[in-house]
Protein backbone atom coordinates (compact mmCIF):
# COMPACT_ATOMS: atom_id res chain seq x y z
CA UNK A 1 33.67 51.92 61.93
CA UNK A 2 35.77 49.50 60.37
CA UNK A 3 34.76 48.52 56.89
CA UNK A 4 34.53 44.45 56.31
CA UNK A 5 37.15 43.04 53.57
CA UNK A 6 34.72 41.84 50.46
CA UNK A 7 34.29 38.36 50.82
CA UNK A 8 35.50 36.80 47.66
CA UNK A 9 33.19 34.91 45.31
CA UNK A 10 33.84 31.44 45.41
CA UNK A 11 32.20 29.26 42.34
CA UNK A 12 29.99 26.19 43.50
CA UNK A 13 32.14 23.05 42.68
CA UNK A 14 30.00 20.92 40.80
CA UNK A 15 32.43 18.35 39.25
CA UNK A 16 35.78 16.91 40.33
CA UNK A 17 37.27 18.85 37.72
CA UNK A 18 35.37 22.56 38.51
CA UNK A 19 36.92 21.70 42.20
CA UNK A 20 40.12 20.59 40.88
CA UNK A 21 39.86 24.04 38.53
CA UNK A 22 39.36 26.68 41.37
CA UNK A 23 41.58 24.69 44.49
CA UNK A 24 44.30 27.01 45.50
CA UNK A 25 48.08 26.08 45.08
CA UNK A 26 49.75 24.24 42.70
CA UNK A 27 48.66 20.70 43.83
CA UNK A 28 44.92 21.16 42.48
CA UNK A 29 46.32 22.66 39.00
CA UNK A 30 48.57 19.21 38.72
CA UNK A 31 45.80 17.03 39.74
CA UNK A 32 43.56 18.40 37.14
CA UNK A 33 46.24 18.16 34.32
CA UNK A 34 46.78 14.44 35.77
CA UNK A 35 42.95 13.66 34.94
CA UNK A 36 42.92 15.69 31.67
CA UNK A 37 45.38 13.85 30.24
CA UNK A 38 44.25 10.74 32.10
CA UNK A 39 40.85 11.28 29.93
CA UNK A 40 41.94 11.92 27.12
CA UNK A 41 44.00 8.90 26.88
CA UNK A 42 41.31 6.81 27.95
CA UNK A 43 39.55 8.22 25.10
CA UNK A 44 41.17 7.72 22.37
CA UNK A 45 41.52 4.39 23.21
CA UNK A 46 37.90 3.72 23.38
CA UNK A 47 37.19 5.51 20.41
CA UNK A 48 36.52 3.53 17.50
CA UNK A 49 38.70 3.06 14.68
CA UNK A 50 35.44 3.04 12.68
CA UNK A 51 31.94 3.98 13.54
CA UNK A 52 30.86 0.30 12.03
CA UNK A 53 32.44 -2.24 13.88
CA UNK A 54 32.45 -4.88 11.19
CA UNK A 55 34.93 -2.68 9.15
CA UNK A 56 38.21 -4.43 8.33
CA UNK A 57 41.20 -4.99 10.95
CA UNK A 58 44.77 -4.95 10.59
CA UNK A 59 45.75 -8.42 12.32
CA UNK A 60 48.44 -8.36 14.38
CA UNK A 61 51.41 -9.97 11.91
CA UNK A 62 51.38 -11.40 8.75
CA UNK A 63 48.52 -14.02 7.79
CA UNK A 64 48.80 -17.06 5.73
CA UNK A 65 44.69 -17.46 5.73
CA UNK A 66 42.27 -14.36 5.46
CA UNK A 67 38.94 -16.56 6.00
CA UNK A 68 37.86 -19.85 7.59
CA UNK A 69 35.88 -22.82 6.68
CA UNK A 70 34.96 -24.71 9.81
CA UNK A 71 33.52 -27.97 9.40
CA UNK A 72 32.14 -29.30 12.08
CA UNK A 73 31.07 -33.06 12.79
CA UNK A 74 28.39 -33.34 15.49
CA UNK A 75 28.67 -36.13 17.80
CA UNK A 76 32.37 -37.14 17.72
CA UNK A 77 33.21 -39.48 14.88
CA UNK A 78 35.22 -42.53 15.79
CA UNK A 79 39.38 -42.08 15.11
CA UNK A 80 40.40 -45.40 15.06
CA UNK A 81 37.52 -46.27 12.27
CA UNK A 82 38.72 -43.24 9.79
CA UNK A 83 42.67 -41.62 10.42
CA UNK A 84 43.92 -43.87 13.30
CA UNK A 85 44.43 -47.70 12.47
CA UNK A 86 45.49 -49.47 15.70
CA UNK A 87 46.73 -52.83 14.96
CA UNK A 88 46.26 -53.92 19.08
CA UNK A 89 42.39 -53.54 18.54
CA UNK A 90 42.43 -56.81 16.43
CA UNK A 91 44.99 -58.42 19.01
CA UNK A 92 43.33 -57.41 22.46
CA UNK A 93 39.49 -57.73 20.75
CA UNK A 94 36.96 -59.12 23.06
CA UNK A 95 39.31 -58.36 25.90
CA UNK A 96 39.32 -55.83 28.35
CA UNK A 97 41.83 -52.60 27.83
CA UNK A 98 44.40 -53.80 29.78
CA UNK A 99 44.87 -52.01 33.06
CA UNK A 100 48.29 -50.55 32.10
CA UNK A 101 46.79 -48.30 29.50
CA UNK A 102 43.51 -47.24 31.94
CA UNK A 103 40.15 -48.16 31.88
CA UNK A 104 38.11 -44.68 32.06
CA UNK A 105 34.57 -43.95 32.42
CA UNK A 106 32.70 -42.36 29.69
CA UNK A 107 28.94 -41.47 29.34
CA UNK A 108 27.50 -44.49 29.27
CA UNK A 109 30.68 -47.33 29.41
CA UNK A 110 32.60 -48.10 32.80
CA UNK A 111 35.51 -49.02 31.11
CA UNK A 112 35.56 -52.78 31.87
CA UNK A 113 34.08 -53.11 28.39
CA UNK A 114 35.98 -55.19 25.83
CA UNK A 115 37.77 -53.56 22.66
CA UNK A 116 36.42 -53.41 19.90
CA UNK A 117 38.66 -54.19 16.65
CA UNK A 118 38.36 -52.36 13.39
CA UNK A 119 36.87 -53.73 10.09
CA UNK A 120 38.08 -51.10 8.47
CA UNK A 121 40.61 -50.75 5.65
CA UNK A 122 43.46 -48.94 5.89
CA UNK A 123 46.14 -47.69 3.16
CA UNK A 124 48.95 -44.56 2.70
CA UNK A 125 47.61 -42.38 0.33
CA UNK A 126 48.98 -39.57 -1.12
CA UNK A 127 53.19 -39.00 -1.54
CA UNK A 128 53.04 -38.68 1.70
CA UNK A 129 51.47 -41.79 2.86
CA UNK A 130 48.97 -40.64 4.75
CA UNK A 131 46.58 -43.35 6.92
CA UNK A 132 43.04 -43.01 5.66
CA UNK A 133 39.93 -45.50 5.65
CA UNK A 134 38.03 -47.09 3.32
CA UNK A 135 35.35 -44.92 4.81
CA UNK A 136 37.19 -41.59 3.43
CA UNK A 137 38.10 -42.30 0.18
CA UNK A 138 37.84 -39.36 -1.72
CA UNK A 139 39.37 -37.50 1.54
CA UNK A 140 41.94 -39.88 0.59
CA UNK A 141 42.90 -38.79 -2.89
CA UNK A 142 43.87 -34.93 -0.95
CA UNK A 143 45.29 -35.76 2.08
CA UNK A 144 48.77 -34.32 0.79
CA UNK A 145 47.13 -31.10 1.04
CA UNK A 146 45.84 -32.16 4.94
CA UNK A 147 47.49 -31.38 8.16
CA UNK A 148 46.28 -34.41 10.78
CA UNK A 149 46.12 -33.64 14.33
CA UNK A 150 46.31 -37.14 16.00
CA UNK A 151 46.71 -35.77 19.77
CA UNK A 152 43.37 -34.03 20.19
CA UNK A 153 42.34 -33.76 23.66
CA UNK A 154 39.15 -32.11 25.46
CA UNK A 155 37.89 -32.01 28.96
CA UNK A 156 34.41 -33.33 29.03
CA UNK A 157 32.24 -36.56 27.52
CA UNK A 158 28.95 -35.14 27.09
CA UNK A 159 28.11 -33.34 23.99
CA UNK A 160 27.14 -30.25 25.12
CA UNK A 161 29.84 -29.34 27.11
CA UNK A 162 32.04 -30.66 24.62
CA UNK A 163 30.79 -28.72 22.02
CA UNK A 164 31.22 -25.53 24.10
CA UNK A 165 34.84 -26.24 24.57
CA UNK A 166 35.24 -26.66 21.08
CA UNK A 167 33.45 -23.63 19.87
CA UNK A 168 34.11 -20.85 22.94
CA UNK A 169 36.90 -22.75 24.62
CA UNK A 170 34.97 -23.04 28.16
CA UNK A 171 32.58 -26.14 29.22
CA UNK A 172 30.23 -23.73 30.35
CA UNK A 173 27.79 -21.44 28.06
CA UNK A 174 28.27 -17.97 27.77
CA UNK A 175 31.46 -17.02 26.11
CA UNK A 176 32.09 -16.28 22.45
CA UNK A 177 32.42 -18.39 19.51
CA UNK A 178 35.78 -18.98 17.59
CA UNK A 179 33.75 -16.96 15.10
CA UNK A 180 32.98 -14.23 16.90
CA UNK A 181 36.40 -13.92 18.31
CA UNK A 182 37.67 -13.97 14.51
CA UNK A 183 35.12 -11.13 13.30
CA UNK A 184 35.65 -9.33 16.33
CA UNK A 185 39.53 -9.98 16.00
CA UNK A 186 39.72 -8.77 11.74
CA UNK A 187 36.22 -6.98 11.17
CA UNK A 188 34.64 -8.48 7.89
CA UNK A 189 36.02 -8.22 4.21
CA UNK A 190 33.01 -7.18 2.83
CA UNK A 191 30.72 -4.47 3.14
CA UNK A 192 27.69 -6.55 1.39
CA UNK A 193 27.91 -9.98 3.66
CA UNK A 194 27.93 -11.20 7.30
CA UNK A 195 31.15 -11.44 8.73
CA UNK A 196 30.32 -14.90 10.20
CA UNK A 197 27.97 -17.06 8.66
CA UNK A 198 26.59 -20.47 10.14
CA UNK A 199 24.82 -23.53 8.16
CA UNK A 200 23.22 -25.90 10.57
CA UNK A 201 22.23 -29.38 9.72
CA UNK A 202 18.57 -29.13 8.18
CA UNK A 203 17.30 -31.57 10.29
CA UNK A 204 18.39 -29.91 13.53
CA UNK A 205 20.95 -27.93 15.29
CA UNK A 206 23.39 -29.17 17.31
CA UNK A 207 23.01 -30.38 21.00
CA UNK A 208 24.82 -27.25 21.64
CA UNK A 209 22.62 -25.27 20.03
CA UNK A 210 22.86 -21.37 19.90
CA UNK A 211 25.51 -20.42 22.00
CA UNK A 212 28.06 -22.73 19.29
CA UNK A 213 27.70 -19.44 17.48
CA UNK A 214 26.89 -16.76 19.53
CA UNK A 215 28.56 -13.63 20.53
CA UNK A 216 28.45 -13.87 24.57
CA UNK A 217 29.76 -10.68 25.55
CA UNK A 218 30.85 -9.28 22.71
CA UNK A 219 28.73 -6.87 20.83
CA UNK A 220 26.08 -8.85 19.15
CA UNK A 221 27.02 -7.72 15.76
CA UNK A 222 29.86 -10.61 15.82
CA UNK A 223 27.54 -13.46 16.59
CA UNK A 224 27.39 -15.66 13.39
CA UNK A 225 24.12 -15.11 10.80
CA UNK A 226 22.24 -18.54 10.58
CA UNK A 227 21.65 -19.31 6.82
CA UNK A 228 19.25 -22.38 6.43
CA UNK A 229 18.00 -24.36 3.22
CA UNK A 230 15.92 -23.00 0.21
CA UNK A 231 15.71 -20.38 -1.93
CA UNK A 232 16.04 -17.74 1.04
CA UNK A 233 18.47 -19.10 3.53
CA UNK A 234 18.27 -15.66 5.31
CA UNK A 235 15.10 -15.01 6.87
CA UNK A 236 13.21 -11.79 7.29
CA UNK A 237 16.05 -10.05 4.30
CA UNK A 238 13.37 -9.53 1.27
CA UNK A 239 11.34 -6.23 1.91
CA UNK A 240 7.39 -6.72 2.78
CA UNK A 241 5.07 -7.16 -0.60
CA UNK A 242 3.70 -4.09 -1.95
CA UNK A 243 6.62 -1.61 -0.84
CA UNK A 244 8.88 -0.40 -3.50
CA UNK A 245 12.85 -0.29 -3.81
CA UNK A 246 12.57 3.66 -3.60
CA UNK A 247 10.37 3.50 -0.81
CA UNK A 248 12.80 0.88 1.39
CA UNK A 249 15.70 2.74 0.45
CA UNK A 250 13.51 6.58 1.99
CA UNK A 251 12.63 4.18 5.47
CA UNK A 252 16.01 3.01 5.66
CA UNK A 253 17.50 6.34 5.54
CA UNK A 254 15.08 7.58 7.68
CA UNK A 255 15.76 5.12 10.34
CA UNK A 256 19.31 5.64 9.94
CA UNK A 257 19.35 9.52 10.53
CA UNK A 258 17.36 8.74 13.80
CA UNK A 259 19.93 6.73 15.20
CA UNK A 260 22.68 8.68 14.53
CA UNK A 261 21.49 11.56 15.98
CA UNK A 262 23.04 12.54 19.48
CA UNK A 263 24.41 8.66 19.19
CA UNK A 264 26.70 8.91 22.68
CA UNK A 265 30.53 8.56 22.08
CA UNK A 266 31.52 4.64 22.77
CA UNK A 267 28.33 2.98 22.53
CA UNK A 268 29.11 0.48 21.01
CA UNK A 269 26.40 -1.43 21.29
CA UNK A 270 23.61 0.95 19.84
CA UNK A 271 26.60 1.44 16.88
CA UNK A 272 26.35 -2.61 16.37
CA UNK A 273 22.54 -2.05 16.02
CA UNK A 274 23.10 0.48 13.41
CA UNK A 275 25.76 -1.62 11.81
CA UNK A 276 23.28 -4.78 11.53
CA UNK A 277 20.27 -2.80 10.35
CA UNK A 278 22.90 -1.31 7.65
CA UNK A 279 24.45 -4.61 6.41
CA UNK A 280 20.58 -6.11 6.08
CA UNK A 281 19.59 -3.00 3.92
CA UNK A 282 23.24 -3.64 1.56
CA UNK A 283 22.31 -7.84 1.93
CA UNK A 284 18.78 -7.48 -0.08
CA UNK A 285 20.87 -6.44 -3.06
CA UNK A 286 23.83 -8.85 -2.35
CA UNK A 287 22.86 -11.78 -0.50
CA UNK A 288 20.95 -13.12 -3.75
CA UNK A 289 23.77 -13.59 -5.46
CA UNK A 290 25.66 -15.19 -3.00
CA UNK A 291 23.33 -17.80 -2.71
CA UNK A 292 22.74 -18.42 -5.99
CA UNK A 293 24.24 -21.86 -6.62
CA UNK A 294 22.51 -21.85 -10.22
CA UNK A 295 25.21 -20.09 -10.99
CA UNK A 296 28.04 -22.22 -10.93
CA UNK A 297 28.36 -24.56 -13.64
CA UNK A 298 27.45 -28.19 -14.31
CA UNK A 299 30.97 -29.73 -13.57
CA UNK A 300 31.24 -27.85 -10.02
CA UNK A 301 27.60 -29.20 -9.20
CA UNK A 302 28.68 -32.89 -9.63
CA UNK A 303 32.34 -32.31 -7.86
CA UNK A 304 30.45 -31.58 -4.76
CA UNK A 305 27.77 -34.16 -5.60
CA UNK A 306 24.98 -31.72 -5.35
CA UNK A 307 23.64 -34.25 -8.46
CA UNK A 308 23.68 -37.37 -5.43
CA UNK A 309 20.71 -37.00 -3.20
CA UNK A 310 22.98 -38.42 -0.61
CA UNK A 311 25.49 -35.85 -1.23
CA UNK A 312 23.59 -33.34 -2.83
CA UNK A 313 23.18 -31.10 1.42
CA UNK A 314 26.14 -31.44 1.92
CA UNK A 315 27.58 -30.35 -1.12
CA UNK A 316 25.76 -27.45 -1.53
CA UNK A 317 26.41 -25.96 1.91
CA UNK A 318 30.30 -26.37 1.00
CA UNK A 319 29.75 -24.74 -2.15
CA UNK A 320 27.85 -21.80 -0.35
CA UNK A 321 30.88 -21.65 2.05
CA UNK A 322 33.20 -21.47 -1.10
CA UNK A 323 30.63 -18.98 -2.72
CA UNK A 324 30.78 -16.82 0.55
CA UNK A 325 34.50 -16.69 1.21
CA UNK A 326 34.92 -15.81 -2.48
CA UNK A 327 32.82 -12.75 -1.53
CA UNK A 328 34.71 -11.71 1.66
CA UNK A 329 33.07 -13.64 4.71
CA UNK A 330 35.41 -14.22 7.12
CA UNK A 331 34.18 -17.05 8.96
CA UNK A 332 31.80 -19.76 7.86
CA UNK A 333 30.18 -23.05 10.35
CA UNK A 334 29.34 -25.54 8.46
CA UNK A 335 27.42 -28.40 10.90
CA UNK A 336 27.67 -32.23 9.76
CA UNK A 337 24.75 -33.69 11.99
CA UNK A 338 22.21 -32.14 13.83
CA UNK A 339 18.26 -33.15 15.37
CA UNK A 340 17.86 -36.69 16.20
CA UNK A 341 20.39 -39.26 17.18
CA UNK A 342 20.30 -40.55 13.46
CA UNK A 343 21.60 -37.75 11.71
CA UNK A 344 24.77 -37.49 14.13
CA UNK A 345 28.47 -39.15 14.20
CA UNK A 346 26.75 -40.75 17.80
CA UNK A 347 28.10 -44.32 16.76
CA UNK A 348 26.91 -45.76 20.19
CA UNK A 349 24.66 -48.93 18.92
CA UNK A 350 26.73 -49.55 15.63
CA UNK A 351 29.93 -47.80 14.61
CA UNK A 352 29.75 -49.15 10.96
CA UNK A 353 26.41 -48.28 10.18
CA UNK A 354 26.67 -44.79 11.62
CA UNK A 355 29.68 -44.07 10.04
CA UNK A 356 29.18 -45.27 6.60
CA UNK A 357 25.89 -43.29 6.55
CA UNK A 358 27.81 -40.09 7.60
CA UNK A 359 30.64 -40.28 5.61
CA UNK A 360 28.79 -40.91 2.71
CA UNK A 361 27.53 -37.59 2.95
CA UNK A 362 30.41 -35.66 3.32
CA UNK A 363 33.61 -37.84 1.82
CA UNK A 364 32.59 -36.35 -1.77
CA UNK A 365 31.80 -33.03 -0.97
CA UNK A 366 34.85 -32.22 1.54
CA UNK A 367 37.22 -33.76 -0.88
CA UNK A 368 35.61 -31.15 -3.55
CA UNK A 369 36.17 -28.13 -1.25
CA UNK A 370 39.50 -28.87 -0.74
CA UNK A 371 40.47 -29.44 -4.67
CA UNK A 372 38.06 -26.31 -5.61
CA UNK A 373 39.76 -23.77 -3.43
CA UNK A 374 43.22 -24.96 -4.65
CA UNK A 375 42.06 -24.82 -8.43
CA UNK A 376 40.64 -21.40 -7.82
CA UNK A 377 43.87 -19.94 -5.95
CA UNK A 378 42.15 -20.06 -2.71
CA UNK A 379 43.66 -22.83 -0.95
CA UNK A 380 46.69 -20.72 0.00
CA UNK A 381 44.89 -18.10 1.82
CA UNK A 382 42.02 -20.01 2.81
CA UNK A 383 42.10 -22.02 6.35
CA UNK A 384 39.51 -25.41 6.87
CA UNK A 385 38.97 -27.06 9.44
CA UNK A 386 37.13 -30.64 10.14
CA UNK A 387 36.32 -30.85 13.76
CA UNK A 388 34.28 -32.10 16.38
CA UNK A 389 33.74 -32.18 20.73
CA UNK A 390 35.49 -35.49 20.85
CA UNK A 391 36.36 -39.35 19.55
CA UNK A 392 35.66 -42.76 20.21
CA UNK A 393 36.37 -44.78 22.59
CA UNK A 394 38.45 -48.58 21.52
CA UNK A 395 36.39 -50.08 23.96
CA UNK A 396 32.50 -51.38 22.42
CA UNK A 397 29.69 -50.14 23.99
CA UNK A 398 27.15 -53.10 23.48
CA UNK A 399 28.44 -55.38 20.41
CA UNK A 400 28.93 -52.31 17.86
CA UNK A 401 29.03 -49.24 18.86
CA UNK A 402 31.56 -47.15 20.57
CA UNK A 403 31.27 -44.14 23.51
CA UNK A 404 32.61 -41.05 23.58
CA UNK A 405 36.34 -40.70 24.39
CA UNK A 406 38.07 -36.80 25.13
CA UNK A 407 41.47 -38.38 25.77
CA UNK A 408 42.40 -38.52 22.34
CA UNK A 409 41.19 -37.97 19.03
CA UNK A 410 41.68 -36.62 15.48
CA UNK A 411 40.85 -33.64 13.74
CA UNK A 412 42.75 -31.80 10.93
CA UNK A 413 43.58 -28.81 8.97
CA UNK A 414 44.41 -27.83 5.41
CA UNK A 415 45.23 -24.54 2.90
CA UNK A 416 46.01 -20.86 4.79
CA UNK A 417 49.57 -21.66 5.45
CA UNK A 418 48.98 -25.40 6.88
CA UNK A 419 51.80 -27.83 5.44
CA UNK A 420 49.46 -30.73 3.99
CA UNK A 421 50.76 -34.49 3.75
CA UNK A 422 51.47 -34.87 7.83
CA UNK A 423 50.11 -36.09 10.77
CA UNK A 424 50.89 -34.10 14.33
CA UNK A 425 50.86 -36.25 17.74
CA UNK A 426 50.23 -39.93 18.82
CA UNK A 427 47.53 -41.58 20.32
CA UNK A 428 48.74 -44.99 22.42
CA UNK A 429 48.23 -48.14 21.32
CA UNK A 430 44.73 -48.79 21.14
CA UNK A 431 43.88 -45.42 20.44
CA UNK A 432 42.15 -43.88 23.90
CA UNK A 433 45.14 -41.35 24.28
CA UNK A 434 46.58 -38.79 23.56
CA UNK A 435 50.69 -39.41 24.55
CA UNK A 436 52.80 -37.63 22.07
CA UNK A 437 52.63 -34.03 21.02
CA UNK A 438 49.22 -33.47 22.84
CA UNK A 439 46.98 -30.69 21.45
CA UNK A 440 44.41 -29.38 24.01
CA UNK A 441 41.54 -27.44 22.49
CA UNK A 442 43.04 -24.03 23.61
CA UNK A 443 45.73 -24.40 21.57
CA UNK A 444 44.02 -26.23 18.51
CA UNK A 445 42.07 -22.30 19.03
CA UNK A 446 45.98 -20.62 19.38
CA UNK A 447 47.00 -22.50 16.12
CA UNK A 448 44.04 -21.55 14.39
CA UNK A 449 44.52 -17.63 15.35
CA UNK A 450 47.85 -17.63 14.40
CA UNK A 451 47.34 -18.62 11.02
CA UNK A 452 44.86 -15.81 10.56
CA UNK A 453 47.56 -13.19 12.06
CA UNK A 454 46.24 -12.44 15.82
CA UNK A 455 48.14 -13.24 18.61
CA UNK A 456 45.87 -15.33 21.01
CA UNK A 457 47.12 -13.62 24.20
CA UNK A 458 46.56 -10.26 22.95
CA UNK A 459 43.06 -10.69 21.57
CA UNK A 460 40.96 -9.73 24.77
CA UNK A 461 37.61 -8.34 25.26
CA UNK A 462 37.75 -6.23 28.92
CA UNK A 463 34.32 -8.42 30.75
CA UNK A 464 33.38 -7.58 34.58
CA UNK A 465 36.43 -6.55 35.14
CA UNK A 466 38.85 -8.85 33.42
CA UNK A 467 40.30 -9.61 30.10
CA UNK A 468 38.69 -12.18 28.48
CA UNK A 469 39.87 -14.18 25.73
CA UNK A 470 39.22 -17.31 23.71
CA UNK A 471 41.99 -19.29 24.98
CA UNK A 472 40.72 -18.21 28.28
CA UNK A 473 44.65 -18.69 30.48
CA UNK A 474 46.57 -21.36 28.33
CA UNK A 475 46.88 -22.24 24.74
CA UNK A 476 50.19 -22.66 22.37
CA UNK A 477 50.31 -22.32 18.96
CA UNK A 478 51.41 -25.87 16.98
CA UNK A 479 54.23 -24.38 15.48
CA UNK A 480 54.61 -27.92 13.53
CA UNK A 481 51.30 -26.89 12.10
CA UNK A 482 52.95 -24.79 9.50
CA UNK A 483 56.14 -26.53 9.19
CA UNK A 484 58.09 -24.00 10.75
């Protein structure tokens, strides 16, 4: 009787690698070393270079600006009435454009409407001659430290798409903030204070609304921390009544040994949730301060014009910004107009009117940020920005007022490497667009990135499937910006 060979015991593959383990011949043992190192590749690059994902970044090069002030102007303020004097609005008013230059459509105009002239004044300021209004005239006495972009250029004339554009560089909703890019890009500067901070109008935020500051897609630790007015701009930071310092500090670590326990390699967004809880608990001790404008002195106070009820919002929020750059935020929104139609730049029934109202709250206190940082040594390394969705258009709507033009408009930069006492790009002859040295919004983002030491095209955020960015496909940096 012939005796069976054994039959040899054969291990149940469970996994692609326990198959890949126990295959016979050479071909399953270089498969699985193909994966192994496949895998481990994959994760270290996934692995954090810190378990808190607001910790400080290399940037890709050099800086010339570690933080950002970004003033924003809601409603689109009119360039020909404050950086842009066109001469041909006083010889073509109460005349149609003509039809060489175009006639477009905006919200509410058809373009058939006739120009409106300026009765604004004009003069050079500065050494280097600089246009600025009579509307802007303590702007004017720093515009040798300002960087004028006169080429500006969006793609839509509604405000909320506009503002999109501006803020996530897409019309549509649901991509992240300039802000959020620039935490997620650098990580914060300090271990006490939001990376991105955001200071609405009081009396409302912008059409926009939430998503001018949100993180999208990114993990919601980037998404900018709303700080409104009083006493206790951050809400739900001061401990309930009754419980002690000692007894926060025993729930906090409690909480915080929960969720680090068997916390799952790469999660990043459970390790944002832990980050945010963490930076709250450091804020209650920190944040006060901040805040505290009581304690800069008297002079400061009435350079920002905090002792001018119509300065005295305005003023303050800069001064916060100043106060919270000075402390290592990395990015702070600060909103000019908000709520109803009468606290925006929206100069649709009366240009004048709306303007002089707005500027007066914000000539004084801009010109103060500007001359506070460079007093303090902060100028140089410190980037702001006055911005908005879009300008006027040179034809009226009604007798007064102007609509909103995309085609071309002004906004501007100064400190964190910009080279003041210039103006960048041309607008034609009455102002409605853009034709020299145009700037699109993608790379007014580019320029901004650049300055701040990330490369625009290598800043990406891996979304179903693709690389997203904040410049989205296009985008060059305004190498004139600088000087270069």
């Amino acid at each position: 009787m012939n005796t069976p060979h054994p039959i040899p015991h054969i291990p149940v593959a469970r996994t692609r690698r326990d198959f890949l383990t126990h295959a016979g011949g050479g071909l399953g043992s270089l498969a699985l070393s193909w994966m192994l190192a496949r895998d481990a590749q994959a994760a270290a690059a996934s692995k954090p270079a810190s378990t808190n994902p607001l910790a400080a970044k290399e940037p890709h090069f050099a800086p010339t600006a570690k933080r950002v002030i970004f003033m924003f102007m809601v409603g689109g303020p009119s360039q020909m009435d404050l950086f842009d004097p066109k001469p041909a609005l006083t010889k073509w008013a109460g005349k149609p454009l003509p039809e060489s230059v175009g006639r477009p459509v905006s919200q509410f105009t058809k373009g058939t409407e006739t120009v409106l002239a300026s009765t604004r004044k004009f003069k050079q300021h500065g050494q280097s001659g600089q246009w600025v209004s009579d509307l802007m005239p303590h702007l004017a006495s720093v515009s040798d430290e300002i960087c004028f972009l006169k080429s500006c250029w969006c793609n839509s004339t509604i405000h909320a798409p506009a503002m999109y554009e501006l803020h996530t560089g897409r019309i549509l909703m649901g991509h992240p903030s300039i802000g959020s890019w620039v935490s997620y890009g650098l990580g914060s500067a300090s271990e006490n204070l939001p990376a991105y901070c955001v200071m609405p109008q009081p009396q409302g935020v912008p059409e926009g609304g939430a998503p001018c500051w949100g993180s999208a897609y990114l993990p919601a630790v980037y998404q900018g921390t709303l700080l409104r007015k009083g006493a206790a701009p951050v809400l739900n930071l001061k401990p309930p009544a009754g419980v002690t310092a000692a007894q926060n500090e025993r729930t906090f670590n409690l909480v915080k040994k929960l969720n680090e326990m068997n916390l799952p390699a790469g999660d990043s967004d459970l390790q944002s949730r832990i980050a945010s809880y963490e930076l709250a608990f450091r804020m209650q001790s920190h944040a006060p301060e901040a805040v505290d404008l009581a304690r800069e002195s008297v002079e400061t106070h009435r350079l920002y014009g905090i002792d001018d009820p119509q300065t005295a919002d305005f003023g303050s929020r800069l001064l916060l910004a100043r106060r919270l750059v000075e402390r290592g935020v990395r990015f702070v929104q600060v909103y000019s107009g908000g709520g109803p139609l009468s606290w925006q730049w929206d100069a649709h029934n009366d240009v004048n009117e709306n303007h002089e109202k707005m500027c007066g709250h914000v000539d004084k206190p801009v010109a103060a940020l500007i001359t506070d940082l460079k007093r303090r040594g902060m100028l140089d390394d410190t980037l702001v920005v006055w911005c908005s969705e879009f300008g006027r258009t040179p034809n009226s709507q009604g007798t007064k007022g102007r609509d909103h033009n995309p085609l071309g408009y002004t906004m501007w930069m100064a400190g964190g490497g910009v080279k003041g006492g210039q103006s960048i790009g041309e607008t034609d002859e009455f102002g409605l667009k853009a034709i020299r040295d145009r700037i699109s919004v993608h790379d007014f983002h580019a320029t901004i990135l650049y300055l701040l030491g990330l490369e625009h095209t290598w800043l990406t955020y891996l979304h179903n499937g693709r690389d997203e960015r904040l410049t989205d496909i296009a985008g060059e940096v305004v190498t004139a910006v600088t000087g270069a």
